[in-house]
N, C-alpha and C. Protein backbone atom coordinates (compact mmCIF):
# COMPACT_ATOMS: atom_id res chain seq x y z
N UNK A 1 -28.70 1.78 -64.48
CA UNK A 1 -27.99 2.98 -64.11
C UNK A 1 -28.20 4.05 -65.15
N UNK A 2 -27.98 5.22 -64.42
CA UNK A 2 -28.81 6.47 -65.57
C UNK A 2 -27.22 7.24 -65.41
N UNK A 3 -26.67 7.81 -66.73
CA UNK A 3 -25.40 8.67 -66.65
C UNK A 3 -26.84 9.92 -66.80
N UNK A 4 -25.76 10.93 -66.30
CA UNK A 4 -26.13 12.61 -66.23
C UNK A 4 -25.41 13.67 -67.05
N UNK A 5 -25.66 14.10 -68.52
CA UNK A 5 -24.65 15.11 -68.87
C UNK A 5 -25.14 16.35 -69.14
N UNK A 6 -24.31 17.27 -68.93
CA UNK A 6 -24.46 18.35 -68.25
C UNK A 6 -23.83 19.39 -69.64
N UNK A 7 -24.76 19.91 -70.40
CA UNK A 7 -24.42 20.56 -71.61
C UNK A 7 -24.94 22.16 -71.63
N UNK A 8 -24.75 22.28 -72.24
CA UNK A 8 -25.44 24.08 -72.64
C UNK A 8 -26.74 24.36 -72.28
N UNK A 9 -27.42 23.45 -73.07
CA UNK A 9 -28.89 22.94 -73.39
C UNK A 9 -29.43 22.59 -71.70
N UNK A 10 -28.51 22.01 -70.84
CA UNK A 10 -29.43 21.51 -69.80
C UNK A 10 -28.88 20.28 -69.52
N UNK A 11 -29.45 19.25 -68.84
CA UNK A 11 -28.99 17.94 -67.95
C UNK A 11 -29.77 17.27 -69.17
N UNK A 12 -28.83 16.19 -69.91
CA UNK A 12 -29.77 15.19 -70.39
C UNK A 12 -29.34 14.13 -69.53
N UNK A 13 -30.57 13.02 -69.53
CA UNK A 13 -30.11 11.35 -69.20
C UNK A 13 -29.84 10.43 -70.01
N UNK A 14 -29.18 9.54 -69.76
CA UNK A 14 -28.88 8.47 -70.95
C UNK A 14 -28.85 7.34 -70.02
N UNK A 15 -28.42 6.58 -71.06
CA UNK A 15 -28.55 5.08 -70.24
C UNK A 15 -27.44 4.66 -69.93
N UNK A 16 -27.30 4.08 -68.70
CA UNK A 16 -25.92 3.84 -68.28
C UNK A 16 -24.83 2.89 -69.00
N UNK A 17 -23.49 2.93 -68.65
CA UNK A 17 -22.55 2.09 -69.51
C UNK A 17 -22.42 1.16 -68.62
N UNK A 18 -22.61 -0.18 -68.79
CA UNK A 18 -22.17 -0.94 -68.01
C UNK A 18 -21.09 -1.30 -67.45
N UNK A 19 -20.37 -1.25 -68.25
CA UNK A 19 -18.66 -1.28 -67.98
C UNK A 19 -18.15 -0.19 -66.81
N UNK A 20 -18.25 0.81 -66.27
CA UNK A 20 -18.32 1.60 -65.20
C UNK A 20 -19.37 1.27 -64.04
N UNK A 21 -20.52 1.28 -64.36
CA UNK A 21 -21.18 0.54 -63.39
C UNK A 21 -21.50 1.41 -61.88
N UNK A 22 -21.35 3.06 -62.48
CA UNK A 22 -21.53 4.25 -61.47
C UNK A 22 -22.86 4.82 -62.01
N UNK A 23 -23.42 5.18 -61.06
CA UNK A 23 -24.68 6.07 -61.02
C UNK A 23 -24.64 7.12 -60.02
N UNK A 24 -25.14 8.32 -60.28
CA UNK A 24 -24.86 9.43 -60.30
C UNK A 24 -26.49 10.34 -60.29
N UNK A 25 -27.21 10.59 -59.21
CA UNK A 25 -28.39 11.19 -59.09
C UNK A 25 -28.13 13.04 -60.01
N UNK A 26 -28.87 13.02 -61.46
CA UNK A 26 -28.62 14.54 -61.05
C UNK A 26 -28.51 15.67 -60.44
N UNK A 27 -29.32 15.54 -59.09
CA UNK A 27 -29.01 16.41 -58.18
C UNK A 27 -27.84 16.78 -57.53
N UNK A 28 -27.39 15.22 -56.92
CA UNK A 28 -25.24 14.90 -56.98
C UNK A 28 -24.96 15.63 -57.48
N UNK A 29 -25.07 15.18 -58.89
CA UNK A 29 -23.87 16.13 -59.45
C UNK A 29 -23.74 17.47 -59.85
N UNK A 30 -25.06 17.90 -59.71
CA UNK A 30 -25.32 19.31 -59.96
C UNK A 30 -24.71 19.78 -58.40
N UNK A 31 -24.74 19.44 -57.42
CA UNK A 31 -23.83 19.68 -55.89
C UNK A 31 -22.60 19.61 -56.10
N UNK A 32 -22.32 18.47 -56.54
CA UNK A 32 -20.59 18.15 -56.62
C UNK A 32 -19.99 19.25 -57.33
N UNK A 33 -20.77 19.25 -58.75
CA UNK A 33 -20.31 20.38 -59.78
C UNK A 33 -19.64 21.82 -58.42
N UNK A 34 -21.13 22.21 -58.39
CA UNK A 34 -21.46 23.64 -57.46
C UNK A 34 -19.79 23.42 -56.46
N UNK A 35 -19.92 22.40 -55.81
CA UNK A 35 -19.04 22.16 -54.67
C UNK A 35 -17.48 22.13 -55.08
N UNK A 36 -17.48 21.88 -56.26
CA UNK A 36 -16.02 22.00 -57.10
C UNK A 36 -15.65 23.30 -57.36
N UNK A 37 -16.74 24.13 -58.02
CA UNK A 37 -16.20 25.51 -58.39
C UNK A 37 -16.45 26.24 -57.34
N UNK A 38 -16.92 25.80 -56.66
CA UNK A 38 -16.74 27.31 -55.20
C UNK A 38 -15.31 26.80 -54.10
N UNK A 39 -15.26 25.32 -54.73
CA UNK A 39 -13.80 25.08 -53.60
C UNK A 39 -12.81 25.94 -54.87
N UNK A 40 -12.50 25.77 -56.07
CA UNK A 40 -11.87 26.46 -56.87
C UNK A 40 -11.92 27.55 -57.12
N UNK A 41 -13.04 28.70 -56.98
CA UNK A 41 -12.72 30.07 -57.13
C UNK A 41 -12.45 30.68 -55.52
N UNK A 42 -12.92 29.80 -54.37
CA UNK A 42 -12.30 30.03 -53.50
C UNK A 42 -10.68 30.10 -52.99
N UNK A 43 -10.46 29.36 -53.66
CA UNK A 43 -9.12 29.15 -53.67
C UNK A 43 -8.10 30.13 -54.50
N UNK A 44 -8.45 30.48 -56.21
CA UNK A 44 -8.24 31.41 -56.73
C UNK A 44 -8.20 32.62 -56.63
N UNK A 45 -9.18 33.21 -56.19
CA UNK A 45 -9.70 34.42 -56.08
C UNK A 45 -8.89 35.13 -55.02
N UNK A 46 -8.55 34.60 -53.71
CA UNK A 46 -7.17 35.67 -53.58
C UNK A 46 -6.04 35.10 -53.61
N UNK A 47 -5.23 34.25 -54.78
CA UNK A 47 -4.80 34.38 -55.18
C UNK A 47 -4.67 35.54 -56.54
N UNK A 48 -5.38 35.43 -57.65
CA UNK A 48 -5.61 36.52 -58.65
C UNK A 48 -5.47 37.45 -57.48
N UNK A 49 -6.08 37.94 -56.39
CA UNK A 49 -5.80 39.78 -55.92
C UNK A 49 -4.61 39.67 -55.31
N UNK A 50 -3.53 38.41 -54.81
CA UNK A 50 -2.71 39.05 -54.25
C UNK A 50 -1.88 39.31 -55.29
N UNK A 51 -2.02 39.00 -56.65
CA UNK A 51 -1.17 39.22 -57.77
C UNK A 51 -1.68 40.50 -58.25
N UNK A 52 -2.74 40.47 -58.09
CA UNK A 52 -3.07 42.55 -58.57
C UNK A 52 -2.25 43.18 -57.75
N UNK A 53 -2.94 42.90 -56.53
CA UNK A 53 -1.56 43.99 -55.20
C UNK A 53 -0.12 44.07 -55.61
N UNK A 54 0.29 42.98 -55.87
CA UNK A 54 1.70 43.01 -56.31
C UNK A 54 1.73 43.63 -57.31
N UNK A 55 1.05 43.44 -58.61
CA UNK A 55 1.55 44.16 -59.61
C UNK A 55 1.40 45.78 -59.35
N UNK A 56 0.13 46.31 -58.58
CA UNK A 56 -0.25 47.37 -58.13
C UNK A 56 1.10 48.25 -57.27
N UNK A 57 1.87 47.45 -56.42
CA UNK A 57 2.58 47.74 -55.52
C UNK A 57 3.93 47.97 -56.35
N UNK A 58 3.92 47.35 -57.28
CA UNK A 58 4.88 47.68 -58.81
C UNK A 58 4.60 49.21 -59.25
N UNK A 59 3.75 49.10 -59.75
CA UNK A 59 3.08 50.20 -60.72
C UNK A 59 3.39 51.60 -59.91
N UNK A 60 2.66 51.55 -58.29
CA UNK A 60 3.35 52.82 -56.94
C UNK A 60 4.60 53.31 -57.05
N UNK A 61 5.45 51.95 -57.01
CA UNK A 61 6.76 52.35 -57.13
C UNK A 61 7.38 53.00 -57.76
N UNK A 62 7.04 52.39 -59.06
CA UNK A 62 7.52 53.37 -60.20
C UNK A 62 6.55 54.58 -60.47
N UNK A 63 5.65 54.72 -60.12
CA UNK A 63 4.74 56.55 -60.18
C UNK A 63 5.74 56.98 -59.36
N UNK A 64 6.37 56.37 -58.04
CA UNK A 64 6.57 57.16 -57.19
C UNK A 64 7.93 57.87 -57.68
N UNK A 65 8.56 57.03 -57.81
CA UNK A 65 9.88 57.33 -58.62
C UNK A 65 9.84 58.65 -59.53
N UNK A 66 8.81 58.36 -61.08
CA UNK A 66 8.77 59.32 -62.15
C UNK A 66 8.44 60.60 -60.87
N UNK A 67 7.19 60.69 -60.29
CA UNK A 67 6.87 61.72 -59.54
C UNK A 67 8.00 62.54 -58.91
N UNK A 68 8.87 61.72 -58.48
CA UNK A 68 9.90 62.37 -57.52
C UNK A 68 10.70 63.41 -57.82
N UNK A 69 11.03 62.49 -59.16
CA UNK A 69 11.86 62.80 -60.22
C UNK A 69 11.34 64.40 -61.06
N UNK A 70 10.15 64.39 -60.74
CA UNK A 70 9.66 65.93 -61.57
C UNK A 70 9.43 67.02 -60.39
N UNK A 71 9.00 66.31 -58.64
CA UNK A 71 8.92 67.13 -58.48
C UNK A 71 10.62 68.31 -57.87
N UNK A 72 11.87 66.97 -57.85
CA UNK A 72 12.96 67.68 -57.57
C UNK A 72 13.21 68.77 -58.74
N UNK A 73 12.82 68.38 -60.26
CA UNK A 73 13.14 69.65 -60.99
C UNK A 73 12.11 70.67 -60.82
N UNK A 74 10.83 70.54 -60.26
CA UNK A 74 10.48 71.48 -59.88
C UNK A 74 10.86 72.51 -58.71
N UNK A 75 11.65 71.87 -57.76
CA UNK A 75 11.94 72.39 -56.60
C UNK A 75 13.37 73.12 -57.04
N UNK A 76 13.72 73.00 -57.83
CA UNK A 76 15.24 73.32 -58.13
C UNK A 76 15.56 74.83 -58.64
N UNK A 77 13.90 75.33 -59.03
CA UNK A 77 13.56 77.02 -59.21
C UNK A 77 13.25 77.40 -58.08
N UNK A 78 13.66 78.84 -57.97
CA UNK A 78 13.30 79.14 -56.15
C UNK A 78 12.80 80.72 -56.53
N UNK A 79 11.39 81.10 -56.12
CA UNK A 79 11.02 82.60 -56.30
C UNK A 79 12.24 83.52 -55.40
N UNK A 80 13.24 84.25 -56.44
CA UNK A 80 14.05 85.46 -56.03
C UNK A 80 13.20 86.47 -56.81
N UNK A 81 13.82 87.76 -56.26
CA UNK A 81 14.41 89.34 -56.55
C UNK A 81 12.55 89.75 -57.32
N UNK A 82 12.05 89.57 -55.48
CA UNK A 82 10.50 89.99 -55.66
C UNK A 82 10.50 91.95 -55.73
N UNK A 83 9.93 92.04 -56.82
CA UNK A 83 9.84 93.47 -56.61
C UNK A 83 9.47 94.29 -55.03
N UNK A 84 10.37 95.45 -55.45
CA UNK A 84 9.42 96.32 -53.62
C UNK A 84 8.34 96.39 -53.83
N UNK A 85 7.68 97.08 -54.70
CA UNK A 85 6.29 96.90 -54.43
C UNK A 85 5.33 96.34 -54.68
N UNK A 86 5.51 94.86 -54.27
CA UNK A 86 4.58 93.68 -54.34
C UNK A 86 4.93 93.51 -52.94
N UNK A 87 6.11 94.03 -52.29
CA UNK A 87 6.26 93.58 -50.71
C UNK A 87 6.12 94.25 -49.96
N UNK A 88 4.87 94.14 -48.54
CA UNK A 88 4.53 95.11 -48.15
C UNK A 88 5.43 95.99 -46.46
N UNK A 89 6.94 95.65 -46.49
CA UNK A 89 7.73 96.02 -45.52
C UNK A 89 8.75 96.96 -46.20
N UNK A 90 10.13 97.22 -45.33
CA UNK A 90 10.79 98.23 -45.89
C UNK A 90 11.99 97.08 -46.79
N UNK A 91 13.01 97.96 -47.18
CA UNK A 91 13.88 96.95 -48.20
C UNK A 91 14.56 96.22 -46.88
N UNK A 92 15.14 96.36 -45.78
CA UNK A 92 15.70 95.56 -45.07
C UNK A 92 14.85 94.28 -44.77
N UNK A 93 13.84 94.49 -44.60
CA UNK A 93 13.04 93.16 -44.45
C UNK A 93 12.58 92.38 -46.06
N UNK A 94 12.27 92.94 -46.78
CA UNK A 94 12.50 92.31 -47.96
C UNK A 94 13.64 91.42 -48.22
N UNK A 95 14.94 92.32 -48.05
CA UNK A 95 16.14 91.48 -48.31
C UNK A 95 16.04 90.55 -47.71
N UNK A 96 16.13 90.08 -46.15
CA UNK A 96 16.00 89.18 -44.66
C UNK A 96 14.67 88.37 -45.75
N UNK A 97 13.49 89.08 -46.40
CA UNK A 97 12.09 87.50 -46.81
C UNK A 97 13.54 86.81 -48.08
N UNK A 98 13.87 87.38 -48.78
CA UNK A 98 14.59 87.15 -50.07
C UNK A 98 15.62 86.21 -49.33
N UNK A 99 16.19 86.47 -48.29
CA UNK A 99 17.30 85.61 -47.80
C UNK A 99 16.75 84.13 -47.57
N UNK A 100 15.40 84.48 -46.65
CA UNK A 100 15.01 83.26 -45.93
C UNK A 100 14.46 82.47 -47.00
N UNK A 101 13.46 82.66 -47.68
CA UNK A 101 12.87 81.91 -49.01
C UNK A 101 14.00 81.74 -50.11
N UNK A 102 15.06 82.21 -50.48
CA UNK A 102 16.26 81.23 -50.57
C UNK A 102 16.77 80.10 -49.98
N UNK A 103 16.78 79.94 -49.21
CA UNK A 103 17.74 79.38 -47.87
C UNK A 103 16.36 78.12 -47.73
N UNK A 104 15.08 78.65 -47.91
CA UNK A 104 14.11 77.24 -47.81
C UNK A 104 14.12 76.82 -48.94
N UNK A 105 14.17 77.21 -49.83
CA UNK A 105 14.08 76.43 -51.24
C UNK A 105 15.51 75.68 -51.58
N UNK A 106 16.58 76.21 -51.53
CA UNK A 106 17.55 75.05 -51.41
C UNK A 106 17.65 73.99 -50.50
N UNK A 107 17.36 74.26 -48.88
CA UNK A 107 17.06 73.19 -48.06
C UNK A 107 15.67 72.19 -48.93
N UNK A 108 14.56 72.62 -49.00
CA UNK A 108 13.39 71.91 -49.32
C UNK A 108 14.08 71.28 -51.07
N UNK A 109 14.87 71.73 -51.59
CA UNK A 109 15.51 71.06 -52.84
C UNK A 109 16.35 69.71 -52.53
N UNK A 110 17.28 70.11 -51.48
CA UNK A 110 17.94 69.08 -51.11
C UNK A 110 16.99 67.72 -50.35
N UNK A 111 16.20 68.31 -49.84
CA UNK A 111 15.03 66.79 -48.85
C UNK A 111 14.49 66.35 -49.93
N UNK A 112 14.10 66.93 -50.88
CA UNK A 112 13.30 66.33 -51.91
C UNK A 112 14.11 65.47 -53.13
N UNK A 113 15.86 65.65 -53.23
CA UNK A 113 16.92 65.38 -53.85
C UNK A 113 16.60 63.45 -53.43
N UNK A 114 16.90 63.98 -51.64
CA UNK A 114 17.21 62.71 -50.90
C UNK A 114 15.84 61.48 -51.15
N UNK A 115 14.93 62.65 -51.05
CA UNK A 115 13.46 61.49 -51.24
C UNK A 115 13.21 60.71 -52.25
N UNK A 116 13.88 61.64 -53.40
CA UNK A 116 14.01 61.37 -54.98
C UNK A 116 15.10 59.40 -54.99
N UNK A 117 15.85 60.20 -54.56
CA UNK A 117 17.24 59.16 -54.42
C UNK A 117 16.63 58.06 -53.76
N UNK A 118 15.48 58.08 -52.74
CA UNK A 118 14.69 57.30 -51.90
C UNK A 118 14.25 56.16 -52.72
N UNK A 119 13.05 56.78 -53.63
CA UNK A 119 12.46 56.41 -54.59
C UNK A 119 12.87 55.41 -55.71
N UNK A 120 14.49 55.71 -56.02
CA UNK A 120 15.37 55.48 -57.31
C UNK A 120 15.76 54.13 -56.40
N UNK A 121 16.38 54.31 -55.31
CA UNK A 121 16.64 52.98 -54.88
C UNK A 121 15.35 52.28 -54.67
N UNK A 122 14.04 52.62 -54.25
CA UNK A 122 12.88 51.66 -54.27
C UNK A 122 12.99 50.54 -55.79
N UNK A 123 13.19 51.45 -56.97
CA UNK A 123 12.57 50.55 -58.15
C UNK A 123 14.02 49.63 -58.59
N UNK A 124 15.54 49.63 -57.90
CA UNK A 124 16.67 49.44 -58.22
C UNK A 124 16.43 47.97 -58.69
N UNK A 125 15.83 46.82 -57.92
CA UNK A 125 15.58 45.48 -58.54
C UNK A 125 14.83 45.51 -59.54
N UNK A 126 14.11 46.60 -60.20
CA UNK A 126 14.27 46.32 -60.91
C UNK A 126 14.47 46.92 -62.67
N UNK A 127 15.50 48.10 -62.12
CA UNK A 127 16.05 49.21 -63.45
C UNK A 127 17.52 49.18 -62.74
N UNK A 128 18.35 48.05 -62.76
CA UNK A 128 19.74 48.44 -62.27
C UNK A 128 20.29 49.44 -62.58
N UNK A 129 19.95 50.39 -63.73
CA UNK A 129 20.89 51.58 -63.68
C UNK A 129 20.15 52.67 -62.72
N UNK A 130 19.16 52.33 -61.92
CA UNK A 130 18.99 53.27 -60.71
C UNK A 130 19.76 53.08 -59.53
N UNK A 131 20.84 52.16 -59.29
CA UNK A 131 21.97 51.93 -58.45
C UNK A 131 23.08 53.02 -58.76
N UNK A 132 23.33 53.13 -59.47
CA UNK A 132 24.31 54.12 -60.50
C UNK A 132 23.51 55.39 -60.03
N UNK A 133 22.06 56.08 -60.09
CA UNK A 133 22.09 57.28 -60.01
C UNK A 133 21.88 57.38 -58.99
N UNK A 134 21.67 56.47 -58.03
CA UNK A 134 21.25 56.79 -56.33
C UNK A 134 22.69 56.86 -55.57
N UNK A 135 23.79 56.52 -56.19
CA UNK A 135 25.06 56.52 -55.85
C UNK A 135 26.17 57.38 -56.32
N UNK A 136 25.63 58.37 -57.42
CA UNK A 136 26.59 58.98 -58.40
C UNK A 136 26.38 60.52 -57.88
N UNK A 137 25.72 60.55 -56.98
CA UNK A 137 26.54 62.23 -56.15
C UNK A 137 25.12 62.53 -55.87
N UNK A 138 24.87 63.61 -55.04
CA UNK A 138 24.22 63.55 -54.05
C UNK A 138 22.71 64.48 -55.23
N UNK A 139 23.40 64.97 -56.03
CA UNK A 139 22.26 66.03 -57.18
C UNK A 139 22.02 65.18 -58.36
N UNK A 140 20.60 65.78 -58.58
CA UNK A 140 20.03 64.92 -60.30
C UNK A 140 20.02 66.06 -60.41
N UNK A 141 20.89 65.49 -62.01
CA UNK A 141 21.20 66.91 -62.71
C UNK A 141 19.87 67.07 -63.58
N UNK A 142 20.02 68.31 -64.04
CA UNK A 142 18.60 68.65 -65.01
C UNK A 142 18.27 68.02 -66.66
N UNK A 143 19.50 67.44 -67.12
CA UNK A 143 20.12 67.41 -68.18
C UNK A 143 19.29 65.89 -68.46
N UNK A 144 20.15 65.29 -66.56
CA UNK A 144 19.78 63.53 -66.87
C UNK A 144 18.06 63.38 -66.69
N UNK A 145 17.72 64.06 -66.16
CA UNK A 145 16.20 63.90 -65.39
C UNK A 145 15.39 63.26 -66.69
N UNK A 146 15.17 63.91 -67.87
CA UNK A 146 14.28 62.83 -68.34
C UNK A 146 14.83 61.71 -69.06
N UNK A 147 15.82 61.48 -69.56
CA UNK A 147 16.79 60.79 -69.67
C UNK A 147 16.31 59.44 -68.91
N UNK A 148 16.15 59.62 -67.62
CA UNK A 148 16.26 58.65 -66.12
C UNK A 148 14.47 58.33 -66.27
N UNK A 149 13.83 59.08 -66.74
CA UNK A 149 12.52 58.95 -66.12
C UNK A 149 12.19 58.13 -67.88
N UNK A 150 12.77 58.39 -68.75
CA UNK A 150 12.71 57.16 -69.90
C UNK A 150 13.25 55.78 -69.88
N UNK A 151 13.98 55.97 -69.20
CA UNK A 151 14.85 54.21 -68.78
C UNK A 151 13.78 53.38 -67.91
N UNK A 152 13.29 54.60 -66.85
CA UNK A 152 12.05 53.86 -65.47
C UNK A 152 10.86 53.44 -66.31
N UNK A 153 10.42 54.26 -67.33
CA UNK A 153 9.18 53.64 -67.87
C UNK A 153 9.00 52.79 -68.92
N UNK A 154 10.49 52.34 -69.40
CA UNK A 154 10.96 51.51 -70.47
C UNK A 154 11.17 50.33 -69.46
N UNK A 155 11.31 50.15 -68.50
CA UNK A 155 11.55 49.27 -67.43
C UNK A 155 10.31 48.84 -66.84
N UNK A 156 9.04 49.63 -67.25
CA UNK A 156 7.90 49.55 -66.21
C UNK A 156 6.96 47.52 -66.63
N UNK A 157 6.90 47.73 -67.61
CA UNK A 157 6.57 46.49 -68.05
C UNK A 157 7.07 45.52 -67.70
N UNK A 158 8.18 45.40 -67.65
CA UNK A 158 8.88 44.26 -67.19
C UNK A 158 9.07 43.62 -65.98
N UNK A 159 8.90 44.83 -65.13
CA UNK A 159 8.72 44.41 -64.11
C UNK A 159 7.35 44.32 -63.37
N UNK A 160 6.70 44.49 -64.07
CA UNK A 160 5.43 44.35 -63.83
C UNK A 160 4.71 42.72 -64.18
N UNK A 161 5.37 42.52 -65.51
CA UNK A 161 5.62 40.89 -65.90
C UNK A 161 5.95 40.03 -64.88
N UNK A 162 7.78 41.00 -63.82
CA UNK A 162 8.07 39.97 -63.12
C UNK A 162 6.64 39.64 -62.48
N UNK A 163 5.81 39.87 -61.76
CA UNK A 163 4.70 39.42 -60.54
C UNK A 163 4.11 38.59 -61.39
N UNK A 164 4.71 37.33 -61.34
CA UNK A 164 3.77 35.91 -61.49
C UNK A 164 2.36 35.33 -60.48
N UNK A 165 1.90 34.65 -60.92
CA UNK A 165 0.71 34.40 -60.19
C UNK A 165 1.27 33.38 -58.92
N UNK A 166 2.63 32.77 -59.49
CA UNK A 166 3.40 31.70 -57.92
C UNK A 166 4.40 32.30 -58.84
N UNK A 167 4.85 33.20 -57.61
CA UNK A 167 6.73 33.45 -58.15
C UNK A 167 7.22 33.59 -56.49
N UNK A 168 9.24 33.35 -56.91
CA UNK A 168 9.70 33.43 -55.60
C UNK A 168 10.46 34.90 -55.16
N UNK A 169 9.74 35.95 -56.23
CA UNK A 169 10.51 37.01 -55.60
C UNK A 169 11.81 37.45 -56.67
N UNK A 170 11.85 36.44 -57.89
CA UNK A 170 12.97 36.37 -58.69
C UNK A 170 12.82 37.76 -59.36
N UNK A 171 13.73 38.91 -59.17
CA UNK A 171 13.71 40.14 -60.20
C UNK A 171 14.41 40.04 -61.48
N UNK A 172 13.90 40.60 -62.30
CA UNK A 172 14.64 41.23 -63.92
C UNK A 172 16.21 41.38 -63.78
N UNK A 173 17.02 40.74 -64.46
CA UNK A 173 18.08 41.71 -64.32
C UNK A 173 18.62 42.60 -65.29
């Protein structure tokens, strides 16, 4: 009987052990080998991506969140008290554009408040004090905003940790 080992260098042969009393064609086992690691990275391989997705689907969440979060303080300035002559009607219709582009920028402040608040409850499993601001009145104030968006990215790691390669869904608390 001829053993087969399989090193850096290449396949050497040796002489078999009697005490086992298996033989093993190098070709075998150069198959078996092959046939082992393609049943194993088959098997792996989406596993590893459904753990990228997850962590990926982490990472969204919380962009989506910080994002939200900047663009409600952006929405929270509203272009007033446009000069007359940059506007090309009389002052009654000026006043009536000045009324209406008020009146959209606080509406479009408030949808974007709610989307914000949307967002804050998305990442809540896992920054519990985003339960507290998705519940603590209907406005993010200007004061808390980065305040909130330092807690989310002090939080981002961790929950990014949570996505194990076999987990049951268990969040941070």
């Amino acid at each position: 009987m001829i053993y087969a080992v399989i090193s850096l260098t290449g396949v050497s042969v040796s002489e078999p052990d009697t005490a086992t009393g298996l033989t093993l064609d190098p070709g075998i086992t150069t198959a078996v080998i092959s046939a082992a690691v393609a049943i194993i990275v088959a098997f792996l391989a989406p596993v590893f991506q459904s753990r990228r997705q997850r962590r990926d689907a982490v990472n969204a969440r919380f962009d989506t969140a910080v994002g939200s979060l900047l663009i409600v303080q952006a929405a929270r300035h509203c272009a007033s008290g446009i000069p007359g002559v940059s506007y090309p009607g009389s002052a009654a219709q000026r006043a009536e554009f000045e009324r209406q582009t008020t009146e959209r920028s606080v509406t479009r402040y408030i949808d974007l408040t709610g989307e914000a608040k949307s967002a804050l409850a998305d990442i809540a499993p896992y920054v519990p004090r985003a339960r507290e601001w998705v519940s603590s009145g209907w406005e993010i104030r200007e004061d808390e905003e980065p305040k909130m968006r330092s807690t989310i990215e002090r939080a981002r790691p961790a929950a990014i940790r949570s996505e194990r390669l076999f987990n049951s869904r268990k969040y941070p608390r």
